[in-house]
N, C-alpha and C. Protein backbone atom coordinates (compact mmCIF):
# COMPACT_ATOMS: atom_id res chain seq x y z
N UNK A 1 10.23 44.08 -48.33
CA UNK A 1 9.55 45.24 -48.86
C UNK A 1 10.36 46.45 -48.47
N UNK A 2 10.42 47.36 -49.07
CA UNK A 2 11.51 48.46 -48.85
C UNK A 2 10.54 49.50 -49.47
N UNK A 3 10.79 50.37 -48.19
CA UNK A 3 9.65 51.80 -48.41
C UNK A 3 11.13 52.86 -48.81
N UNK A 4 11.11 53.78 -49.99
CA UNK A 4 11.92 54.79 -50.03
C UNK A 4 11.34 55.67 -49.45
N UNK A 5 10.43 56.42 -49.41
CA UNK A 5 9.48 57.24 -49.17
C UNK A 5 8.44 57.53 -48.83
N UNK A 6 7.75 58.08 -47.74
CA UNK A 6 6.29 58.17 -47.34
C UNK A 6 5.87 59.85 -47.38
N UNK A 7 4.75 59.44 -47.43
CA UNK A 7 3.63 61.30 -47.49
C UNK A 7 4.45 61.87 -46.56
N UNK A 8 4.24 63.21 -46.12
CA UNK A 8 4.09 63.78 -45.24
C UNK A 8 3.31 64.46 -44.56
N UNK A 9 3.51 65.31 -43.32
CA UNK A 9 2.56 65.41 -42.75
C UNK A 9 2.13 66.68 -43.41
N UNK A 10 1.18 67.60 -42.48
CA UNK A 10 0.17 68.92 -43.64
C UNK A 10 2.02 69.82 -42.40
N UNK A 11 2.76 69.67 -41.67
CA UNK A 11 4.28 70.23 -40.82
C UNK A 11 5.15 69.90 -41.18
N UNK A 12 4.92 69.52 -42.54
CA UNK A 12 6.10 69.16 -43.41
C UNK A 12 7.53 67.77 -42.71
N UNK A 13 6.87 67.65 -41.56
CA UNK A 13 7.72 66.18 -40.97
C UNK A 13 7.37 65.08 -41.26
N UNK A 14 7.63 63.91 -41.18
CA UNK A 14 6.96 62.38 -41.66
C UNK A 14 5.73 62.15 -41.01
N UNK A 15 5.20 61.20 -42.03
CA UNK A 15 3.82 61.20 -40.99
C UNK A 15 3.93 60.14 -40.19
N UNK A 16 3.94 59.85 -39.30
CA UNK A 16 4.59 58.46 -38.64
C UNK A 16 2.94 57.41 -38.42
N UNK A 17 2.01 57.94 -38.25
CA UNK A 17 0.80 57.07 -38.95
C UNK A 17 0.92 56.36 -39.61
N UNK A 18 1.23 56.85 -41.25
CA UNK A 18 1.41 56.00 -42.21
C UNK A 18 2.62 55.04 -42.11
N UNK A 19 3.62 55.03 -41.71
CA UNK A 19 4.59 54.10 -41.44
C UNK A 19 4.14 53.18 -40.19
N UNK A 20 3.34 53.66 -39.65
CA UNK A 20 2.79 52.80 -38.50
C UNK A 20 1.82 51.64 -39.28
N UNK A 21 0.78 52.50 -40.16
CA UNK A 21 -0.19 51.70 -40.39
C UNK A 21 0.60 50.44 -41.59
N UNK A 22 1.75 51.03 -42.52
CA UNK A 22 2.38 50.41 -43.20
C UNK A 22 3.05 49.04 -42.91
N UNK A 23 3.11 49.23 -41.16
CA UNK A 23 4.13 47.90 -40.85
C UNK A 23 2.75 47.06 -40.15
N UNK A 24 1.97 47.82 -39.88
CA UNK A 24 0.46 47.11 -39.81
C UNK A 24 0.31 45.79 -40.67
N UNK A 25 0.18 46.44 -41.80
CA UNK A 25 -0.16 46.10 -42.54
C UNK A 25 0.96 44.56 -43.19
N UNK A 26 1.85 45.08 -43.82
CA UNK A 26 3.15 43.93 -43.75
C UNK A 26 2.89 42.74 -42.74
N UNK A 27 2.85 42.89 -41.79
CA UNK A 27 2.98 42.28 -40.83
C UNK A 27 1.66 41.18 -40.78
N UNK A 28 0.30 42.22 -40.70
CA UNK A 28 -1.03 40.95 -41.52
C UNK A 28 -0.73 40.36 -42.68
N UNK A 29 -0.21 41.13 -43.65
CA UNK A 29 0.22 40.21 -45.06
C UNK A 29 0.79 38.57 -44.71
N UNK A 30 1.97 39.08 -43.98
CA UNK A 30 2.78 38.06 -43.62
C UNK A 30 1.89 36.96 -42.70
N UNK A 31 1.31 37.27 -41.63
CA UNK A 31 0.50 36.46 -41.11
C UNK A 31 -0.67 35.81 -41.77
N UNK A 32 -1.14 36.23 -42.53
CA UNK A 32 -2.27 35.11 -43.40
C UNK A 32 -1.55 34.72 -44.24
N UNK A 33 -0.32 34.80 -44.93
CA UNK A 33 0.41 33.89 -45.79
C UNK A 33 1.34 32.72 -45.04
N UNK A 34 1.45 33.46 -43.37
CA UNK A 34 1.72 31.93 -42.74
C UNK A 34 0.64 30.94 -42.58
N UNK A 35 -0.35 31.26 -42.29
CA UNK A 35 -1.66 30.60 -42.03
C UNK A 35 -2.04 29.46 -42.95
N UNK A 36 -2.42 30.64 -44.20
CA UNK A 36 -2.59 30.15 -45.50
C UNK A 36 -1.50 28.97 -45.77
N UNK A 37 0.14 28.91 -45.89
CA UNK A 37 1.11 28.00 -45.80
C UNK A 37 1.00 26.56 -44.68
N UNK A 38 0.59 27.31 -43.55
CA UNK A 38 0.23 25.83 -42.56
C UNK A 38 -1.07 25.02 -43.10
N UNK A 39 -1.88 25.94 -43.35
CA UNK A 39 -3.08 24.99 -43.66
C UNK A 39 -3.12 24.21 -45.08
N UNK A 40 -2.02 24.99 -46.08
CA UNK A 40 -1.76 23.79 -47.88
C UNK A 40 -1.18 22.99 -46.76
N UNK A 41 -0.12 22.73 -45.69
CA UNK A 41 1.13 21.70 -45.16
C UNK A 41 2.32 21.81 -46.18
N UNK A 42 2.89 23.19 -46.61
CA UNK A 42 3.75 23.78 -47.40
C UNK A 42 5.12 23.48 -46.68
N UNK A 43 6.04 23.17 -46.64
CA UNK A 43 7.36 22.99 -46.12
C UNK A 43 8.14 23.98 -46.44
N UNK A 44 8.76 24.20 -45.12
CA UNK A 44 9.60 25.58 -45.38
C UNK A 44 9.53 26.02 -43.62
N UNK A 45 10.73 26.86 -43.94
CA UNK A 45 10.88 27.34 -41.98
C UNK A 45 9.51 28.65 -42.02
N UNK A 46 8.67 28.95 -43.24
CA UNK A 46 7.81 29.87 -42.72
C UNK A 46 6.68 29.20 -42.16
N UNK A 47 6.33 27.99 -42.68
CA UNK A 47 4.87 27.26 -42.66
C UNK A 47 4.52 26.06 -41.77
N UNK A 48 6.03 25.56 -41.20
CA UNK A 48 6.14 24.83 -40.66
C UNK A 48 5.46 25.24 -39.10
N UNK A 49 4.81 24.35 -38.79
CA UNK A 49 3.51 24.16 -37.57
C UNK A 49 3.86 25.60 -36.72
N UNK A 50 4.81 25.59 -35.83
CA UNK A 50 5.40 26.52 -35.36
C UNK A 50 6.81 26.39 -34.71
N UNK A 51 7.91 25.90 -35.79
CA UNK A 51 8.85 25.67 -35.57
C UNK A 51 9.98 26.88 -35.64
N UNK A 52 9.37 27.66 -36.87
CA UNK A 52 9.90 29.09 -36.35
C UNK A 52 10.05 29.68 -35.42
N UNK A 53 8.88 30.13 -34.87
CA UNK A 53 8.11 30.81 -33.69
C UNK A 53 9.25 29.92 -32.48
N UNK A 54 9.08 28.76 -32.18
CA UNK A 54 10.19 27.79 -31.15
C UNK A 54 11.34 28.29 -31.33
N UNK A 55 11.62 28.14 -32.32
CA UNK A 55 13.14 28.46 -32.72
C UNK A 55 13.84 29.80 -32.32
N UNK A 56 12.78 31.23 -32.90
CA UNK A 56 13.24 32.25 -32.23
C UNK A 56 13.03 32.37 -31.16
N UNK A 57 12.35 31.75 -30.33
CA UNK A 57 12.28 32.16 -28.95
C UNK A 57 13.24 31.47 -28.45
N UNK A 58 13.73 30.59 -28.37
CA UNK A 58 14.95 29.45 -28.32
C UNK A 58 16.51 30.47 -28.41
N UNK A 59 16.33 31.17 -29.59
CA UNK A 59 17.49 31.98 -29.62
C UNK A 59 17.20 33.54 -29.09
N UNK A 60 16.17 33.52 -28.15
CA UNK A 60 15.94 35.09 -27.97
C UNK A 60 15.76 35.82 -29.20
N UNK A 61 15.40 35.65 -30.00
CA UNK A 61 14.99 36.75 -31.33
C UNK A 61 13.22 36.78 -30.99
N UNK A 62 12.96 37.81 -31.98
CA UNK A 62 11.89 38.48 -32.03
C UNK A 62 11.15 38.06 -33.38
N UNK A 63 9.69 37.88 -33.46
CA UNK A 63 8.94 37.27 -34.38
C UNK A 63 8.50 38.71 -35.27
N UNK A 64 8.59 39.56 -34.79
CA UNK A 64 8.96 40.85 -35.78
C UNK A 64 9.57 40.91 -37.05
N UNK A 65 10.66 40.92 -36.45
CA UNK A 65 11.73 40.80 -37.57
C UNK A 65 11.32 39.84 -38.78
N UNK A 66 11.21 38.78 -38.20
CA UNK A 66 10.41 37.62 -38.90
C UNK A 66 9.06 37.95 -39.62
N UNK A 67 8.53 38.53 -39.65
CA UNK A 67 7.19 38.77 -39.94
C UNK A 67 7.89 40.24 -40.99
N UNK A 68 8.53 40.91 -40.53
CA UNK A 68 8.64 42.64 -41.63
C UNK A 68 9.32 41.59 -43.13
N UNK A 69 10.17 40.34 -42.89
CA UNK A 69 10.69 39.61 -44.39
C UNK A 69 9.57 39.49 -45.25
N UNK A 70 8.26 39.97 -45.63
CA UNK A 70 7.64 39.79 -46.63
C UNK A 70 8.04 39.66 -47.80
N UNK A 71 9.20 39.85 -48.32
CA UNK A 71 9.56 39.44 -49.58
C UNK A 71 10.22 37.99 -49.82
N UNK A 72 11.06 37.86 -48.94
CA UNK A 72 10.89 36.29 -48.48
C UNK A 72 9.98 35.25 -48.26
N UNK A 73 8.65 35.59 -47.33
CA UNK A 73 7.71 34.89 -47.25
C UNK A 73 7.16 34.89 -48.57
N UNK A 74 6.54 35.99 -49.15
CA UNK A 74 6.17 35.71 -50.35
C UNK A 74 6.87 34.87 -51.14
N UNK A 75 8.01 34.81 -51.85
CA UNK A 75 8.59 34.41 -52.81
C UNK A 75 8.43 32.54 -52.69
N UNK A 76 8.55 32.23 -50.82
CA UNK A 76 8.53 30.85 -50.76
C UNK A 76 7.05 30.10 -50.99
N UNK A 77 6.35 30.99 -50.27
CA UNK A 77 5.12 30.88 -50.97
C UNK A 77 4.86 30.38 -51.96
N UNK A 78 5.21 31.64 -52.87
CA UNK A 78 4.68 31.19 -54.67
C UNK A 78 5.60 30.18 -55.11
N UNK A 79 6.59 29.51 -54.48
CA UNK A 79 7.45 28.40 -55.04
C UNK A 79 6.38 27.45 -54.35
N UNK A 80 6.64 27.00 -53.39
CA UNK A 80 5.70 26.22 -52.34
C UNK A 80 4.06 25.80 -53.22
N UNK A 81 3.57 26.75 -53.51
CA UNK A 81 2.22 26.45 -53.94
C UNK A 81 2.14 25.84 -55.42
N UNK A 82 3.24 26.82 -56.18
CA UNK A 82 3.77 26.45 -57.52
C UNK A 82 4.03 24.45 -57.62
N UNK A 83 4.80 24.62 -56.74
CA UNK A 83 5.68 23.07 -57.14
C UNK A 83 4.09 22.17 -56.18
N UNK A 84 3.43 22.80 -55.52
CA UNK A 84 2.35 21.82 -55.07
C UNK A 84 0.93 21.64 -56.37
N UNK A 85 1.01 22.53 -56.82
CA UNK A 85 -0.01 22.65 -58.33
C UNK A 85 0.76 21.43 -59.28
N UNK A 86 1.65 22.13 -59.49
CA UNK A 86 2.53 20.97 -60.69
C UNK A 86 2.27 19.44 -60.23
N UNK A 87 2.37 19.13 -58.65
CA UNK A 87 2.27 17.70 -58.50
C UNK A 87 1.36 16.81 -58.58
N UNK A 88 -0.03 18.00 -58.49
CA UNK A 88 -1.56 17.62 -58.47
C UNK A 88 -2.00 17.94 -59.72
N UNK A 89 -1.34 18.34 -60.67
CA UNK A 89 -1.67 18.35 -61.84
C UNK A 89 -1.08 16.91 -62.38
N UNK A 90 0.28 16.61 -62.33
CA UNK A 90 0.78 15.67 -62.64
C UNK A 90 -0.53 14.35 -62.46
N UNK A 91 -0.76 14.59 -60.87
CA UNK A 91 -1.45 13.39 -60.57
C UNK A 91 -2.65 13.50 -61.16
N UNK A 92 -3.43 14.38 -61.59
CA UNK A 92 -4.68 14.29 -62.44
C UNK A 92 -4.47 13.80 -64.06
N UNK A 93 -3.55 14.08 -64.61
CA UNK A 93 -3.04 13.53 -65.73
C UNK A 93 -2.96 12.36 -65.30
N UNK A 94 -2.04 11.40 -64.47
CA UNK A 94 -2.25 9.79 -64.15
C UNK A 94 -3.70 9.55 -64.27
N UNK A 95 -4.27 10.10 -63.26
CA UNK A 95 -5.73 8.98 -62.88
C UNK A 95 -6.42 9.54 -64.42
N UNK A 96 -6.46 10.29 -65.10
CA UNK A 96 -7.22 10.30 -66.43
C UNK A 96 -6.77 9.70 -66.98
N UNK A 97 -5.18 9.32 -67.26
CA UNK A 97 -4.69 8.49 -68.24
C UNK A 97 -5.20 6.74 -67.62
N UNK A 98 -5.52 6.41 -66.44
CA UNK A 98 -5.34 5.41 -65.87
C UNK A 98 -7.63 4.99 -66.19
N UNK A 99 -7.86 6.24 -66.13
CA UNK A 99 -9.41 6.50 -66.53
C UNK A 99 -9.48 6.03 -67.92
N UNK A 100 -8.81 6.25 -68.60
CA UNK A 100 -9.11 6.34 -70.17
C UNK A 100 -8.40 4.55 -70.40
N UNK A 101 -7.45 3.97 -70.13
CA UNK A 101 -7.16 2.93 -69.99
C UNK A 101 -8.22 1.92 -69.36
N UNK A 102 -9.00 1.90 -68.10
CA UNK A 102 -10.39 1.18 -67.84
C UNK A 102 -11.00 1.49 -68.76
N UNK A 103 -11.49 2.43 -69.28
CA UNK A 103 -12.46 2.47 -70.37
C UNK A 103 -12.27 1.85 -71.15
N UNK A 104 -10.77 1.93 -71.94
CA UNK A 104 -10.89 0.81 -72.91
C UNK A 104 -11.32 -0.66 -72.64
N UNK A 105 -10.49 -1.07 -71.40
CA UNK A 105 -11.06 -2.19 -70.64
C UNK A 105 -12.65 -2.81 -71.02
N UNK A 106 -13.12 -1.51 -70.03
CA UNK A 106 -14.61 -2.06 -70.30
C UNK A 106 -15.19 -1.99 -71.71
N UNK A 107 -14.82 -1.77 -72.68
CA UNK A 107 -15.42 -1.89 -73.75
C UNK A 107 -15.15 -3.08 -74.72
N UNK A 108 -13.75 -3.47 -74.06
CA UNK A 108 -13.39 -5.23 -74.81
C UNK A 108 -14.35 -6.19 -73.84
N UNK A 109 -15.06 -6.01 -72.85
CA UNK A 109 -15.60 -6.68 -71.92
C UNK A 109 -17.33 -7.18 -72.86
């Protein structure tokens, strides 16, 4: 997410509130879309149990940084959930096609 510009204050300097509350905010985004990702069992270094989280602490990095990538998290997301719809759609097409096949069944019976 990339801010060009924020309000200012009524002293004509930045308002640093709003950039405060802004990374607030990002930062919850990002955290219920990890959540949300662990609990589908979405694969990916965002969703994974807490292999991230290990990992940066492992290399001394900061879960910050990690968390302000909202455009990243998002994007894997909507792939992640995308390609998990398509597969459960797929599989509802089987068991109806596999539904409609017993039926015929039972009606030569």
């Amino acid at each position: 997410v990339v801010c060009f510009s924020s309000p200012t204050s009524q002293n004509g300097g930045l308002d640093l509130g709003y950039g405060s509350a802004f990374i607030s905010t990002v930062k919850a985004v990002s955290k219920i879309m990890k959540s949300s990702g662990k609990r589908l069992n979405l694969g990916g270094r965002w969703f994974n149990s807490s292999k991230s989280s290990i990992t940066m602490k492992r290399k001394g990095g900061n879960n910050d940084s990690d968390e302000m990538d909202l455009e990243s998290i998002a994007r894997n997301y909507c792939r992640s959930v995308e390609a998990l719809v398509s597969k459960q759609r797929k599989d509802v097409q089987e068991l109806q096609q596999f539904c409609g096949f017993l039926e015929q069944k039972l009606e030569t019976i």
